[in-house]
N, C-alpha and C. Protein backbone atom coordinates (compact mmCIF):
# COMPACT_ATOMS: atom_id res chain seq x y z
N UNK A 1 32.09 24.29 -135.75
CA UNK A 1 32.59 24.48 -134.41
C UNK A 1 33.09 25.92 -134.29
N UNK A 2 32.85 26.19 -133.19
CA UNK A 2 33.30 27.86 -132.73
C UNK A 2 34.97 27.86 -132.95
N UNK A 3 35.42 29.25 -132.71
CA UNK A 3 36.91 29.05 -132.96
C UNK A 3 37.68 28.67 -131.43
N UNK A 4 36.83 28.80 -130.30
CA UNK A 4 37.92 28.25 -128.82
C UNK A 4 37.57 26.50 -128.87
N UNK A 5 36.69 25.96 -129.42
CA UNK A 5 36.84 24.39 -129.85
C UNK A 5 38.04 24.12 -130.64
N UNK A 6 38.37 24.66 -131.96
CA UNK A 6 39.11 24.25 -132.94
C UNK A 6 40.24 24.62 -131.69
N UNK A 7 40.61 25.68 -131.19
CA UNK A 7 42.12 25.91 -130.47
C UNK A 7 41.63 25.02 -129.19
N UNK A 8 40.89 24.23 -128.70
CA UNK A 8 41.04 23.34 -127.36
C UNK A 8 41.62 22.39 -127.83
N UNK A 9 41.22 21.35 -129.19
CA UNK A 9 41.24 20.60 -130.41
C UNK A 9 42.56 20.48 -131.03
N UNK A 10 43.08 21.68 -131.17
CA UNK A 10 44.47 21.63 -131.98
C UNK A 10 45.48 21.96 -131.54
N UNK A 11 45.28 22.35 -130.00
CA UNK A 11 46.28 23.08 -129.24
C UNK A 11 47.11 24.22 -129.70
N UNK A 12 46.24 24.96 -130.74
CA UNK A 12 46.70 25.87 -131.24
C UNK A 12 45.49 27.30 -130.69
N UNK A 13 46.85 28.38 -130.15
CA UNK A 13 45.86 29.42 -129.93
C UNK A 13 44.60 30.13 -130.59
N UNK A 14 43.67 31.09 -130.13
CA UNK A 14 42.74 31.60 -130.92
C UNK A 14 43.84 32.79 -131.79
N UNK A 15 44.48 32.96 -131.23
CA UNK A 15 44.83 34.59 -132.07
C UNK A 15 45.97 33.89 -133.36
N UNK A 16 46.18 32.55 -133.00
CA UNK A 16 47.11 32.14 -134.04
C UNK A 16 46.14 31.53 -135.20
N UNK A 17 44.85 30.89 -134.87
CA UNK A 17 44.01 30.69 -135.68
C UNK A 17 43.43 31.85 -136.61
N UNK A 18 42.73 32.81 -136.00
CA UNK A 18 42.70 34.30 -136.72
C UNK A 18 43.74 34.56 -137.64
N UNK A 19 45.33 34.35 -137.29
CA UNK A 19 46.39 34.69 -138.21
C UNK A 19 46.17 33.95 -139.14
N UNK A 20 45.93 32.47 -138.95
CA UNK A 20 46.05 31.66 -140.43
C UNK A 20 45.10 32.12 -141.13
N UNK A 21 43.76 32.46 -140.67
CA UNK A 21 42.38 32.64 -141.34
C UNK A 21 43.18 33.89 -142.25
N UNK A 22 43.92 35.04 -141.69
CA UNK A 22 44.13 35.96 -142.28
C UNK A 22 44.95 35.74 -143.50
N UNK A 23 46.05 34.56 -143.21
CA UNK A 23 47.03 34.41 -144.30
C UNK A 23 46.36 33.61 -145.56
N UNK A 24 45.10 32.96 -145.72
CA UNK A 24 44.44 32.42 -146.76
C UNK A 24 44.23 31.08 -146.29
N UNK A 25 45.02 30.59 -145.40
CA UNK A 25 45.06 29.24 -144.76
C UNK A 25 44.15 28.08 -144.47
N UNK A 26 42.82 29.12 -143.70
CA UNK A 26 41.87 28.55 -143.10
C UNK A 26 40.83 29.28 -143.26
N UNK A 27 39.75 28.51 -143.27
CA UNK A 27 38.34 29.48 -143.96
C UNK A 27 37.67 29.07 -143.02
N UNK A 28 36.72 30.14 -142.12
CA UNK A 28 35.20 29.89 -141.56
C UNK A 28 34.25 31.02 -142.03
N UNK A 29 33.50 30.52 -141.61
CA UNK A 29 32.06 31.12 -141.94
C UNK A 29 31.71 32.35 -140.59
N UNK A 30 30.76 32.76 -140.78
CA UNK A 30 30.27 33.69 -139.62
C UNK A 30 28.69 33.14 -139.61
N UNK A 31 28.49 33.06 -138.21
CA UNK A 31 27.07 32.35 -138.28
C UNK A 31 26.19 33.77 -137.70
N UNK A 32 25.06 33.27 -137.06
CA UNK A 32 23.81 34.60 -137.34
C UNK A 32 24.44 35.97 -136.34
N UNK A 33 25.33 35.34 -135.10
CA UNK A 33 25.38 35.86 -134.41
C UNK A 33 26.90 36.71 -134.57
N UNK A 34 27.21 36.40 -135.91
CA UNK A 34 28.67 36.76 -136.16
C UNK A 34 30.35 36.31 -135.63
N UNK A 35 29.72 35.34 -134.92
CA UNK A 35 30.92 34.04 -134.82
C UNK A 35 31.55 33.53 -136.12
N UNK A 36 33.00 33.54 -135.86
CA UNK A 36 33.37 32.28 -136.46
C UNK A 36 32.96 30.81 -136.45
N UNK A 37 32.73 30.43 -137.33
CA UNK A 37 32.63 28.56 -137.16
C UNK A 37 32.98 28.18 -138.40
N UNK A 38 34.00 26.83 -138.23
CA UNK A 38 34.98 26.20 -138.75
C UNK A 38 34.29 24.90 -138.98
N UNK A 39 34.28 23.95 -140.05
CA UNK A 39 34.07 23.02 -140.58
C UNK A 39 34.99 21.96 -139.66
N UNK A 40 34.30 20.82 -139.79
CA UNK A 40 35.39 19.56 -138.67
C UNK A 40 36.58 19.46 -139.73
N UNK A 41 36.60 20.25 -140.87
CA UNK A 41 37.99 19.04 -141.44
C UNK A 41 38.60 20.31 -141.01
N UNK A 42 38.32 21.40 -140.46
CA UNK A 42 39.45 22.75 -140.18
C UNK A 42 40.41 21.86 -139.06
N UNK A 43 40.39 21.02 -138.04
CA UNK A 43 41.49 20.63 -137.22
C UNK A 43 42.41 19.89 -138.18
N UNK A 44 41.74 19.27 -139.37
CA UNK A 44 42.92 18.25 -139.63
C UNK A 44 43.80 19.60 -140.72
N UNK A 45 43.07 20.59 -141.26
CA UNK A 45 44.06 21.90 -141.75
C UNK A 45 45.14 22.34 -140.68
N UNK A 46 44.79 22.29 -139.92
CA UNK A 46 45.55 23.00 -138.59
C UNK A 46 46.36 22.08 -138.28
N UNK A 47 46.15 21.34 -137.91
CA UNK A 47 47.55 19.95 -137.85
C UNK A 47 48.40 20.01 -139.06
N UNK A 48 47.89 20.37 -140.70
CA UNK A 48 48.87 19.99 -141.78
C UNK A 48 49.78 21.40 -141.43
N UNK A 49 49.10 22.45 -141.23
CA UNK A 49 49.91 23.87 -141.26
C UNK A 49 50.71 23.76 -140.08
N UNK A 50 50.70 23.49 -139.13
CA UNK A 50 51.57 23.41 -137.81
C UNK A 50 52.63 22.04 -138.04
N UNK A 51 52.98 21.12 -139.03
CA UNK A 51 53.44 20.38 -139.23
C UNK A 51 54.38 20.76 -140.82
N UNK A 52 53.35 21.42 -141.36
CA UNK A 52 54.49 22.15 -142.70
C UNK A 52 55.38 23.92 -141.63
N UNK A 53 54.69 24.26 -141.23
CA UNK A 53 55.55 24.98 -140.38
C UNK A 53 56.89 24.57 -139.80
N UNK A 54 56.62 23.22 -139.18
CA UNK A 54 57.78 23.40 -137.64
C UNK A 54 58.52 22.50 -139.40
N UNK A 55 58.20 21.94 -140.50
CA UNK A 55 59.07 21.82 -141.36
C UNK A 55 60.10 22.85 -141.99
N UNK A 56 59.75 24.37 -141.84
CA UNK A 56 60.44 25.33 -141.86
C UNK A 56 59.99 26.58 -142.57
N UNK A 57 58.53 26.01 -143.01
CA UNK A 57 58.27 26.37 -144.94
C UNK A 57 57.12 28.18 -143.64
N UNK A 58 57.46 28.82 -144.96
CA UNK A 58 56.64 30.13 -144.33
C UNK A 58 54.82 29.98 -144.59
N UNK A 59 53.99 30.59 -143.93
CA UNK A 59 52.70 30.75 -144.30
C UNK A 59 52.07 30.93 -145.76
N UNK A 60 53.41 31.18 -146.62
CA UNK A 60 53.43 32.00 -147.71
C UNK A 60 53.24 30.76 -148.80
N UNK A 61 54.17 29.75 -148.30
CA UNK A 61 54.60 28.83 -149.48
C UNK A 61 53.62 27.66 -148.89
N UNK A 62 52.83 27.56 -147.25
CA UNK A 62 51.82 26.93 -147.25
C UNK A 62 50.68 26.84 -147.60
N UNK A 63 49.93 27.81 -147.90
CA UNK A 63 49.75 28.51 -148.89
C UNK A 63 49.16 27.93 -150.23
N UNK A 64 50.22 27.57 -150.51
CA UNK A 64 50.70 27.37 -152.30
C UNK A 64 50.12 25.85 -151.51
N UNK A 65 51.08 24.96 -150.77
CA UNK A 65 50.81 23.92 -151.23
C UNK A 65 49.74 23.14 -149.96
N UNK A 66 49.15 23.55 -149.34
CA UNK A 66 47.40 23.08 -148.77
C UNK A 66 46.62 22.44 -149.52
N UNK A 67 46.54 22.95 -150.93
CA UNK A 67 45.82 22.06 -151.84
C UNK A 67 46.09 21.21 -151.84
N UNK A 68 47.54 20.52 -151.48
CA UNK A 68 47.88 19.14 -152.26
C UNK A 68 48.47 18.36 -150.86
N UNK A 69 47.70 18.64 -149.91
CA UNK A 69 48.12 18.26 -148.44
C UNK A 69 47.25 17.27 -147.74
N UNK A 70 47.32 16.16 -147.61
CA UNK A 70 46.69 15.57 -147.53
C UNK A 70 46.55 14.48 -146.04
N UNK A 71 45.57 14.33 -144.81
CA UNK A 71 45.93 13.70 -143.85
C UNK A 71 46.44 14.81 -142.86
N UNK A 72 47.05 14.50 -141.59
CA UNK A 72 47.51 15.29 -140.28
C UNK A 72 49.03 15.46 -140.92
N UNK A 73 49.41 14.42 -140.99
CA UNK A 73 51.10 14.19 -140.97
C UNK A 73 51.70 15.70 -141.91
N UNK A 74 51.25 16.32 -143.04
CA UNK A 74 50.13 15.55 -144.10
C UNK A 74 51.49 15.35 -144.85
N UNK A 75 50.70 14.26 -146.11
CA UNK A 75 51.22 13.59 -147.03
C UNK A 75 51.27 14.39 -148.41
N UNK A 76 52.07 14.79 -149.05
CA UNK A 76 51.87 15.68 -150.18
C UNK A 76 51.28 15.45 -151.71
N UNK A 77 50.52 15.59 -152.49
CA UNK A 77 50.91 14.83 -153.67
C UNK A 77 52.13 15.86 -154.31
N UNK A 78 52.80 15.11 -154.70
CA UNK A 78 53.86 15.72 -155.64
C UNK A 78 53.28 16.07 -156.95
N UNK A 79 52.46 16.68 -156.76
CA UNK A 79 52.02 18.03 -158.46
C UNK A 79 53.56 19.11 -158.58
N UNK A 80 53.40 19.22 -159.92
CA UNK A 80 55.04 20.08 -160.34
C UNK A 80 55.12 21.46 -159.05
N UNK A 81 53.65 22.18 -158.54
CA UNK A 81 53.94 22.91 -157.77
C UNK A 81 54.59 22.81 -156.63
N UNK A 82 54.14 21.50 -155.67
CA UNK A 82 54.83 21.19 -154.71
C UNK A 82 56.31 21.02 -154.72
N UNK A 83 56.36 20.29 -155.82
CA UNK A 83 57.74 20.19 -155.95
C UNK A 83 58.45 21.03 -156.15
N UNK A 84 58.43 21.87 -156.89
CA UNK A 84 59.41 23.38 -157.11
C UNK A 84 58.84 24.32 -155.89
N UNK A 85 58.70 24.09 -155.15
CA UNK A 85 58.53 24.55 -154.02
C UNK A 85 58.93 23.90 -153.20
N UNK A 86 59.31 22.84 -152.80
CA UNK A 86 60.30 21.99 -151.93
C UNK A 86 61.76 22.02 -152.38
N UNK A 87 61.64 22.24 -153.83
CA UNK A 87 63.59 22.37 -154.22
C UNK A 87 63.77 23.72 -153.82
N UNK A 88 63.13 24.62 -154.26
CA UNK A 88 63.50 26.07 -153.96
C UNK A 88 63.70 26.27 -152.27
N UNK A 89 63.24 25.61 -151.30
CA UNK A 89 63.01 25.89 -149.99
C UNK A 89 64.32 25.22 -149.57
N UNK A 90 64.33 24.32 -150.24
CA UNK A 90 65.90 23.50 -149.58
C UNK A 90 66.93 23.95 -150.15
N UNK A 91 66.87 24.70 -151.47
CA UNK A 91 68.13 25.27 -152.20
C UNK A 91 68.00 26.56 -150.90
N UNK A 92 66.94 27.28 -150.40
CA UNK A 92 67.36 28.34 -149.36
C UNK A 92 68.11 27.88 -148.00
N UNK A 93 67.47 27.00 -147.61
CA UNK A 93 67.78 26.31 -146.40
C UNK A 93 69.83 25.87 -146.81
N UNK A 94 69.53 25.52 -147.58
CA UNK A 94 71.20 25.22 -147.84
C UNK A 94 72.07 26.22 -147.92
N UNK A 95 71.45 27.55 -148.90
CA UNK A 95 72.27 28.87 -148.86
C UNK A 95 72.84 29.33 -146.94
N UNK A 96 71.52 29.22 -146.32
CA UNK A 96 71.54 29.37 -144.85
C UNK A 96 72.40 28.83 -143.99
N UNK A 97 72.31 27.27 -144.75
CA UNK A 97 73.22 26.64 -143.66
C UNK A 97 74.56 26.68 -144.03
N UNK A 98 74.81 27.16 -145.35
CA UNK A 98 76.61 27.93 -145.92
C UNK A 98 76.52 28.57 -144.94
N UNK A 99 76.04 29.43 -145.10
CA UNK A 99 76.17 30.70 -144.22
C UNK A 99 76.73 30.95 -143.10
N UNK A 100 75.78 30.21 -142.15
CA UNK A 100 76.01 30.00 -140.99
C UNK A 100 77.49 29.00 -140.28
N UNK A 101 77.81 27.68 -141.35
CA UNK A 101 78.74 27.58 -141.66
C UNK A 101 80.05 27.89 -141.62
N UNK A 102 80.07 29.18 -142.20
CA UNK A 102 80.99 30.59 -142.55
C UNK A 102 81.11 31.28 -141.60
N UNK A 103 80.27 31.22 -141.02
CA UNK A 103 80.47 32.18 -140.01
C UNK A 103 80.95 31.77 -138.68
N UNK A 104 80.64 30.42 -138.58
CA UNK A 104 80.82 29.67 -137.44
C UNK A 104 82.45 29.76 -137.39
N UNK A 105 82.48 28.95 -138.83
CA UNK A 105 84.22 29.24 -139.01
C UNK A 105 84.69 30.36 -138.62
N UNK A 106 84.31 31.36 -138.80
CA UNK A 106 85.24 32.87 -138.51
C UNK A 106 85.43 32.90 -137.09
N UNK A 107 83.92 32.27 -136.43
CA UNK A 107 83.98 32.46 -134.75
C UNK A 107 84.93 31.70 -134.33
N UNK A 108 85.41 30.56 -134.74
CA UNK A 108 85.95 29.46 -134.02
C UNK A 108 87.35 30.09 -134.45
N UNK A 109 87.66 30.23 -135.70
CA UNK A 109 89.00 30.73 -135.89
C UNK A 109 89.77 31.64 -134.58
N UNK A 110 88.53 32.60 -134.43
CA UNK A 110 89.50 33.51 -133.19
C UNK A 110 90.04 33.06 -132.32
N UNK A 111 89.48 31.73 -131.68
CA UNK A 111 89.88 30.71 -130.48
C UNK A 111 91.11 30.09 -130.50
N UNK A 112 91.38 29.76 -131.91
CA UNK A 112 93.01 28.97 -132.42
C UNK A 112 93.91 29.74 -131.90
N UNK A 113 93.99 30.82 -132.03
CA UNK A 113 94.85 32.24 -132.03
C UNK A 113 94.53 32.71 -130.20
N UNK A 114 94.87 32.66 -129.61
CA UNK A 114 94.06 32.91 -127.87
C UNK A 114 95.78 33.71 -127.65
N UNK A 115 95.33 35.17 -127.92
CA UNK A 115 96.08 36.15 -127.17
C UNK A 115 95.77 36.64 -125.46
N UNK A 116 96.84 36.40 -125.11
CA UNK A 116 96.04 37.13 -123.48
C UNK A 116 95.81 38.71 -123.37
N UNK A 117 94.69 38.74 -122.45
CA UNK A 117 94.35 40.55 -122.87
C UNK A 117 95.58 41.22 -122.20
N UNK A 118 95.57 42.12 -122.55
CA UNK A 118 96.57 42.86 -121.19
C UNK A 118 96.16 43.86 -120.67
N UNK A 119 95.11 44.28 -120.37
CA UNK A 119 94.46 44.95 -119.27
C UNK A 119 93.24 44.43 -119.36
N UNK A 120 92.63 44.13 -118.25
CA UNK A 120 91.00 43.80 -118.18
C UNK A 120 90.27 44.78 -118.77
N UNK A 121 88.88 44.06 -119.03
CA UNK A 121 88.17 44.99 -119.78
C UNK A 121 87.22 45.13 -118.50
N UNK A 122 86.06 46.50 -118.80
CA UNK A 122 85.44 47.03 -118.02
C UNK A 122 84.25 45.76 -117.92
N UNK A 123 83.38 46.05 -116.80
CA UNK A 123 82.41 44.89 -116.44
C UNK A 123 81.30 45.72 -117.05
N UNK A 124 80.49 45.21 -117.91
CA UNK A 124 79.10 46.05 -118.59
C UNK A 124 78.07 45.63 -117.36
């Protein structure tokens, strides 16, 4: 299939398809006329990558684990790679959500404390 089928198909744009092709993601061929064309199992790739995405994981670490992706949803096999690649992503995700955390706290702290200004401030 051409590449504006696969994006009618997956509801995923052409220029975002090109990106995955670029990141290792997705493979087509070039036919006589120098088109792209994509194999039918390229939609069910495109559903696993837009579904390990909005999971949080970068192009980088999808990547890594496509091989072991299996179905739309997709279903993973747990080979040692996947897995140390799901602890490492959630040990980040957790550093992040300290973080943010921390910081939230600092914001909210100022609110406890509610000094009145004493001169207005200028209007930006």
């Amino acid at each position: 299939m051409l590449i504006g089928e696969l994006s009618r198909r997956t509801g995923v744009s052409q220029r975002l398809l090109r990106y995955y092709e670029e990141q290792g993601l997705l493979v087509s061929r070039r036919d006589a006329n120098c088109y792209r064309t994509f194999d039918e199992d390229a939609v069910t790739t495109v559903r696993q990558i837009r579904a390990l995405l909005a999971a949080g994981l970068s192009t980088h670490v999808i990547a890594k684990m496509l091989p072991c992706a299996n179905g739309e949803l997709p279903e993973l096999d747990m080979c040692p790679t996947v897995v140390a690649e799901i602890r490492r992503e959630l040990a980040e995700m957790d550093d992040r959500i300290d973080t943010l955390r921390q910081r939230r706290g600092t914001l909210a702290g100022y609110l406890t404390v509610v000094h009145p200004c004493p001169r207005p401030h200028p209007q930006r």
